[in-house]
C-alpha atoms as a PDB file:
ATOM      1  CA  UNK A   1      27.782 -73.650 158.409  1.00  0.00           C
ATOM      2  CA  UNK A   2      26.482 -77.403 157.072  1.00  0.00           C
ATOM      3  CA  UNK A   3      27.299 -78.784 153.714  1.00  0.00           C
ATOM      4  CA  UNK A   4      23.670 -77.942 152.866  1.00  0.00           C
ATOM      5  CA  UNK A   5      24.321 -74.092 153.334  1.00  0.00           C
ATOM      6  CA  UNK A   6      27.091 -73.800 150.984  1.00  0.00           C
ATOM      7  CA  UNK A   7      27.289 -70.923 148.988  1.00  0.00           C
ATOM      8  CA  UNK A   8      28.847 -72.349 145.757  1.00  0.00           C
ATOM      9  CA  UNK A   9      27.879 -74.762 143.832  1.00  0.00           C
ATOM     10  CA  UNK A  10      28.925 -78.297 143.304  1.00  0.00           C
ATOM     11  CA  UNK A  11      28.377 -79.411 139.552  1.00  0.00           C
ATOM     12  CA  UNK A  12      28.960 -82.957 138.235  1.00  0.00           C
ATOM     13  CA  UNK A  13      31.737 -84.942 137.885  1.00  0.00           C
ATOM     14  CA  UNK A  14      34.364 -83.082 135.917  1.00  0.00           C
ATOM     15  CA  UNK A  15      37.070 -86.573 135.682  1.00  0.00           C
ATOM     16  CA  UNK A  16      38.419 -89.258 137.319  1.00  0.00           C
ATOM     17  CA  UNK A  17      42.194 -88.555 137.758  1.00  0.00           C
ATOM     18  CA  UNK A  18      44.379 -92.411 136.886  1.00  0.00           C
ATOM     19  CA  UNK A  19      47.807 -92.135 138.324  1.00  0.00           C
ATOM     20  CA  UNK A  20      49.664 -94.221 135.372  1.00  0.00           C
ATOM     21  CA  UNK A  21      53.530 -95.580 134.356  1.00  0.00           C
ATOM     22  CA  UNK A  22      52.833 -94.751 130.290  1.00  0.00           C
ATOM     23  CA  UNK A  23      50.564 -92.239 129.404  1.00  0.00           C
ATOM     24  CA  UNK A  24      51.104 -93.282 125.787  1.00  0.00           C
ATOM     25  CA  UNK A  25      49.873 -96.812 126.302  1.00  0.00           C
ATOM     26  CA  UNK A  26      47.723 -96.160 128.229  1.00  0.00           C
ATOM     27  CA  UNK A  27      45.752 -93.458 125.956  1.00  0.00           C
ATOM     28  CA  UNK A  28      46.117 -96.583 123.549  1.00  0.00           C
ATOM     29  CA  UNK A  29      44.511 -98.809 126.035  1.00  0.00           C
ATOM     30  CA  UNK A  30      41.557 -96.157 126.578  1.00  0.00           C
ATOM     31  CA  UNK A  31      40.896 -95.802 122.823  1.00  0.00           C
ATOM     32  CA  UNK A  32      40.601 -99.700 122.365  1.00  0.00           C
ATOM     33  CA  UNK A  33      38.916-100.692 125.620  1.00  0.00           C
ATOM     34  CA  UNK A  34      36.309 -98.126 125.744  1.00  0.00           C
ATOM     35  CA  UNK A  35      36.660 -96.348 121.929  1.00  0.00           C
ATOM     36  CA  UNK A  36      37.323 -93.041 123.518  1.00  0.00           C
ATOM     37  CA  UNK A  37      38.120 -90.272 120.772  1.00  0.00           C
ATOM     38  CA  UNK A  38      41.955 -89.380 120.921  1.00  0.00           C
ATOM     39  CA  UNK A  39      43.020 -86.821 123.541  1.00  0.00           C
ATOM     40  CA  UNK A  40      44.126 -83.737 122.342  1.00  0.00           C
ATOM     41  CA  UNK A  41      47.670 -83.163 123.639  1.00  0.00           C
ATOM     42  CA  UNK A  42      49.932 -84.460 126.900  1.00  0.00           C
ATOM     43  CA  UNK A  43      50.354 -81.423 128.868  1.00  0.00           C
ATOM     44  CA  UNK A  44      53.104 -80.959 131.080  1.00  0.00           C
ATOM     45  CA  UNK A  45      53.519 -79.509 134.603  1.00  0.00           C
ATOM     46  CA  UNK A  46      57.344 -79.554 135.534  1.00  0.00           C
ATOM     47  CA  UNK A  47      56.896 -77.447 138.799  1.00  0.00           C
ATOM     48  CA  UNK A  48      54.551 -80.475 140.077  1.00  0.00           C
ATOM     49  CA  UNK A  49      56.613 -83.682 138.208  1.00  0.00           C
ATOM     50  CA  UNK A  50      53.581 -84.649 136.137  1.00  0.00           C
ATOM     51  CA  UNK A  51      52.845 -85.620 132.479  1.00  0.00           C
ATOM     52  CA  UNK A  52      48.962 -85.223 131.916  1.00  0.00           C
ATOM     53  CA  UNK A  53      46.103 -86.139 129.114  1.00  0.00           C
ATOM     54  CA  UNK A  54      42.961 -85.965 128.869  1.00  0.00           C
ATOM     55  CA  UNK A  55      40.113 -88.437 127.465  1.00  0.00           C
ATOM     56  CA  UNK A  56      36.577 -86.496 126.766  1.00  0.00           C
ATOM     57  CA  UNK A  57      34.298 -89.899 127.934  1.00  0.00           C
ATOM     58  CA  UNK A  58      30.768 -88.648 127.257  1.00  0.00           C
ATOM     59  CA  UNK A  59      29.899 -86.389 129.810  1.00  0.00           C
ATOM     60  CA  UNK A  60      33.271 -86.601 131.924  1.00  0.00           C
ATOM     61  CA  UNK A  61      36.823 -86.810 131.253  1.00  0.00           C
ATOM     62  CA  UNK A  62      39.855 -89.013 131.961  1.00  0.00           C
ATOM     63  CA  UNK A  63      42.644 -87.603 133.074  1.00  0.00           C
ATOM     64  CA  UNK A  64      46.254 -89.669 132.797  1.00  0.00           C
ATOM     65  CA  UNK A  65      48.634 -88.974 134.858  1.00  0.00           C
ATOM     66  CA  UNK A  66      52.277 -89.543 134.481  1.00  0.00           C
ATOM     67  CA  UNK A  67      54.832 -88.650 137.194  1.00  0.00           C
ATOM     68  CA  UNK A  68      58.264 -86.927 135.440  1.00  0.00           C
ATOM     69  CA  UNK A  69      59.977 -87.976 138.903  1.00  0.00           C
ATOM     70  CA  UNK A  70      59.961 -90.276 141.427  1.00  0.00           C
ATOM     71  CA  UNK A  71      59.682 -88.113 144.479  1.00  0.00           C
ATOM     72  CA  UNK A  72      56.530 -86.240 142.574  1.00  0.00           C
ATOM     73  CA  UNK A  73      53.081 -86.863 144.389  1.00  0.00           C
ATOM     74  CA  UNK A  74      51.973 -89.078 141.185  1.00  0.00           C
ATOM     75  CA  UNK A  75      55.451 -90.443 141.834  1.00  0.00           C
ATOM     76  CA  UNK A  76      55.101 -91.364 145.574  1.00  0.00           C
ATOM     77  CA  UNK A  77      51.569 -93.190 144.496  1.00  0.00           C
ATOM     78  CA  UNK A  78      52.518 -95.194 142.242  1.00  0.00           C
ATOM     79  CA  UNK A  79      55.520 -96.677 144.735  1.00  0.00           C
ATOM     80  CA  UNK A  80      53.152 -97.326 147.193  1.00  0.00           C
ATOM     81  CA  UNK A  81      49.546 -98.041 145.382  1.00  0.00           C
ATOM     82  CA  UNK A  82      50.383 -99.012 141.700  1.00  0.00           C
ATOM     83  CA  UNK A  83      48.399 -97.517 138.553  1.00  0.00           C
ATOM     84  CA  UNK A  84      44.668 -96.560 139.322  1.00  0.00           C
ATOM     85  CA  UNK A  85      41.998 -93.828 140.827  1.00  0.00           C
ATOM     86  CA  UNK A  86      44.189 -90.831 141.923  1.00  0.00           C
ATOM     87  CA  UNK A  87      41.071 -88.140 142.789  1.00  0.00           C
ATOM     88  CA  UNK A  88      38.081 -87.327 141.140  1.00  0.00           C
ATOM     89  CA  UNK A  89      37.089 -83.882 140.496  1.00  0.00           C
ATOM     90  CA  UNK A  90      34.197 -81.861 140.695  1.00  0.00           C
ATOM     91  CA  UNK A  91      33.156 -78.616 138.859  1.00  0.00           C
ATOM     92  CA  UNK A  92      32.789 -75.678 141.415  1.00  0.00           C
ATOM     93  CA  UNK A  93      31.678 -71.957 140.298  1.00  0.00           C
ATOM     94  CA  UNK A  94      34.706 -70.515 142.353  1.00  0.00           C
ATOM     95  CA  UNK A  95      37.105 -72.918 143.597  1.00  0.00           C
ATOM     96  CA  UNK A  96      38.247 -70.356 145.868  1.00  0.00           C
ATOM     97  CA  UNK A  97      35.348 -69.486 147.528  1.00  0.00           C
ATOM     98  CA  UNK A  98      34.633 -73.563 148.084  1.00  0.00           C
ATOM     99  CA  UNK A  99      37.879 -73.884 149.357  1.00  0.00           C
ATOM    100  CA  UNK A 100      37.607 -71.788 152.058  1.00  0.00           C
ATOM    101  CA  UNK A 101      34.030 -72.910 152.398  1.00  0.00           C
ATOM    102  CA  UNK A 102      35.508 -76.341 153.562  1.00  0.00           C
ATOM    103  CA  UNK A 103      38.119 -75.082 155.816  1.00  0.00           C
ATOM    104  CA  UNK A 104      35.233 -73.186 157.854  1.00  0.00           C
ATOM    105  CA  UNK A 105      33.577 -76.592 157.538  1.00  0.00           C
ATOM    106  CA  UNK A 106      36.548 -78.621 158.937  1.00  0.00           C
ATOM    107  CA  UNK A 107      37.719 -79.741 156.031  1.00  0.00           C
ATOM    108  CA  UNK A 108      41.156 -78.899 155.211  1.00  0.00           C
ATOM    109  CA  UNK A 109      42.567 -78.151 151.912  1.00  0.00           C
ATOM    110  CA  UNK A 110      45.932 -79.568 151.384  1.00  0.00           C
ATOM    111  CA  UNK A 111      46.532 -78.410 147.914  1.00  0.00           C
ATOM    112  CA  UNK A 112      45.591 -75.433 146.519  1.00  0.00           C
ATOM    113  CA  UNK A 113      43.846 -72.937 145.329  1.00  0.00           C
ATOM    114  CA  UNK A 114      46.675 -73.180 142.110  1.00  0.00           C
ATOM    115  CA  UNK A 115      46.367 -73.344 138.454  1.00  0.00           C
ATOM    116  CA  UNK A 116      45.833 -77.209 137.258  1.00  0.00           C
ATOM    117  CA  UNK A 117      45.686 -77.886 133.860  1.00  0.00           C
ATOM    118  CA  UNK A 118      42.055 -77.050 132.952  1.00  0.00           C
ATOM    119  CA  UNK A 119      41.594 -74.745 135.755  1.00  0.00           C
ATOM    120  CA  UNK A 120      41.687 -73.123 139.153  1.00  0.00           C
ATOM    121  CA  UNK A 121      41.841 -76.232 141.450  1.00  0.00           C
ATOM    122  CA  UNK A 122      42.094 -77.127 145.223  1.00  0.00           C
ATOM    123  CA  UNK A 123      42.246 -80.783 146.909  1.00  0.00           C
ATOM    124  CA  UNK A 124      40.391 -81.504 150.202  1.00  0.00           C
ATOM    125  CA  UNK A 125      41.855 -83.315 152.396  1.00  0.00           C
ATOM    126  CA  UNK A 126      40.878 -87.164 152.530  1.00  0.00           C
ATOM    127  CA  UNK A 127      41.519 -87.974 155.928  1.00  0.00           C
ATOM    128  CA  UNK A 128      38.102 -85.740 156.344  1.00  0.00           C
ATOM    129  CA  UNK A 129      36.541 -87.410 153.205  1.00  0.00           C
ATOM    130  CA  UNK A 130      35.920 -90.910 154.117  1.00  0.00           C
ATOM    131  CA  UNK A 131      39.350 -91.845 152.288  1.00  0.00           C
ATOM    132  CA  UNK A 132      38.699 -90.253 148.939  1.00  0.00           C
ATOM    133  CA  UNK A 133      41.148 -87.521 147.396  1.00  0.00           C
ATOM    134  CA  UNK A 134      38.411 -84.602 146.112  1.00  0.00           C
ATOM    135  CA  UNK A 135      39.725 -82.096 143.587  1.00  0.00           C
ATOM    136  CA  UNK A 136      37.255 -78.974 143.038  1.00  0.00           C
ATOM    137  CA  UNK A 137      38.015 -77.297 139.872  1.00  0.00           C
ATOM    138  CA  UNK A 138      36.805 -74.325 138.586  1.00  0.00           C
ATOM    139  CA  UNK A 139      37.502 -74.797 134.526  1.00  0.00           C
ATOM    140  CA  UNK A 140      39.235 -72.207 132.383  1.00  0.00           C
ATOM    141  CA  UNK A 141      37.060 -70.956 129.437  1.00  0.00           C
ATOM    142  CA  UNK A 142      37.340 -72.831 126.422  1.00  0.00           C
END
């Protein structure tokens, strides 16, 4: 199987995950810098140590991250890489049906298939992505 014969879909950019210290100043920092509408809610995932919001940014999304501990992965990235680009996501029609369309292709998942908090979501491995931490989400209906 190549990465041209893939049976499900990739769609566009869903967000850009920011690991960050303050979600709330940095929302504030969002609306000012780049007059993003206010996100809806912080959601929180105990079970994973994470605080999360979302910015809708025209056609793609923000998502804040906060880390509830220090030994969460948000945690363990800010210690060693400070605030910035976590993952970005991609829209998939089945995120489990990609998932193990990447493990036949080599690509490990090291997260996932799990509920996220807009969807179904699995994270490829970025050793075997040039570097870059890949989320595939498959959204929840709206």
């Amino acid at each position: 199987m190549t990465l041209a014969s893939s049976n499900t879909r990739v769609g566009a950019l869903n967000h850009i995950g920011l690991a960050v210290v303050s979600i709330e100043e940095s929302l504030q920092q969002f609306y000012d810098l780049l007059d993003s509408p206010p996100a809806a809610h912080i959601l929180v995932n105990e079970e994973h140590g994470v605080r999360g919001a979302f910015i809708e940014q025209g056609e793609t999304h923000v998502e804040l991250l906060q880390p509830l501990r220090a030994d969460s992965v948000i945690g363990r990235f800010l210690e060693r890489h400070g605030e910035g680009i976590h993952h970005m996501a991609f829209t998939v029609d089945d995120v489990e049906v990609k998932a193990r369309e990447l493990e036949a292709l080599g690509i490990p998942i090291i997260t996932g298939p799990r509920e996220g908090f807009t969807g179904r979501i699995a994270f490829a491995d970025p050793s075997k992505t040039h570097g870059a931490l890949i989320e595939f989400v498959t959204p929840y209906l709206r």
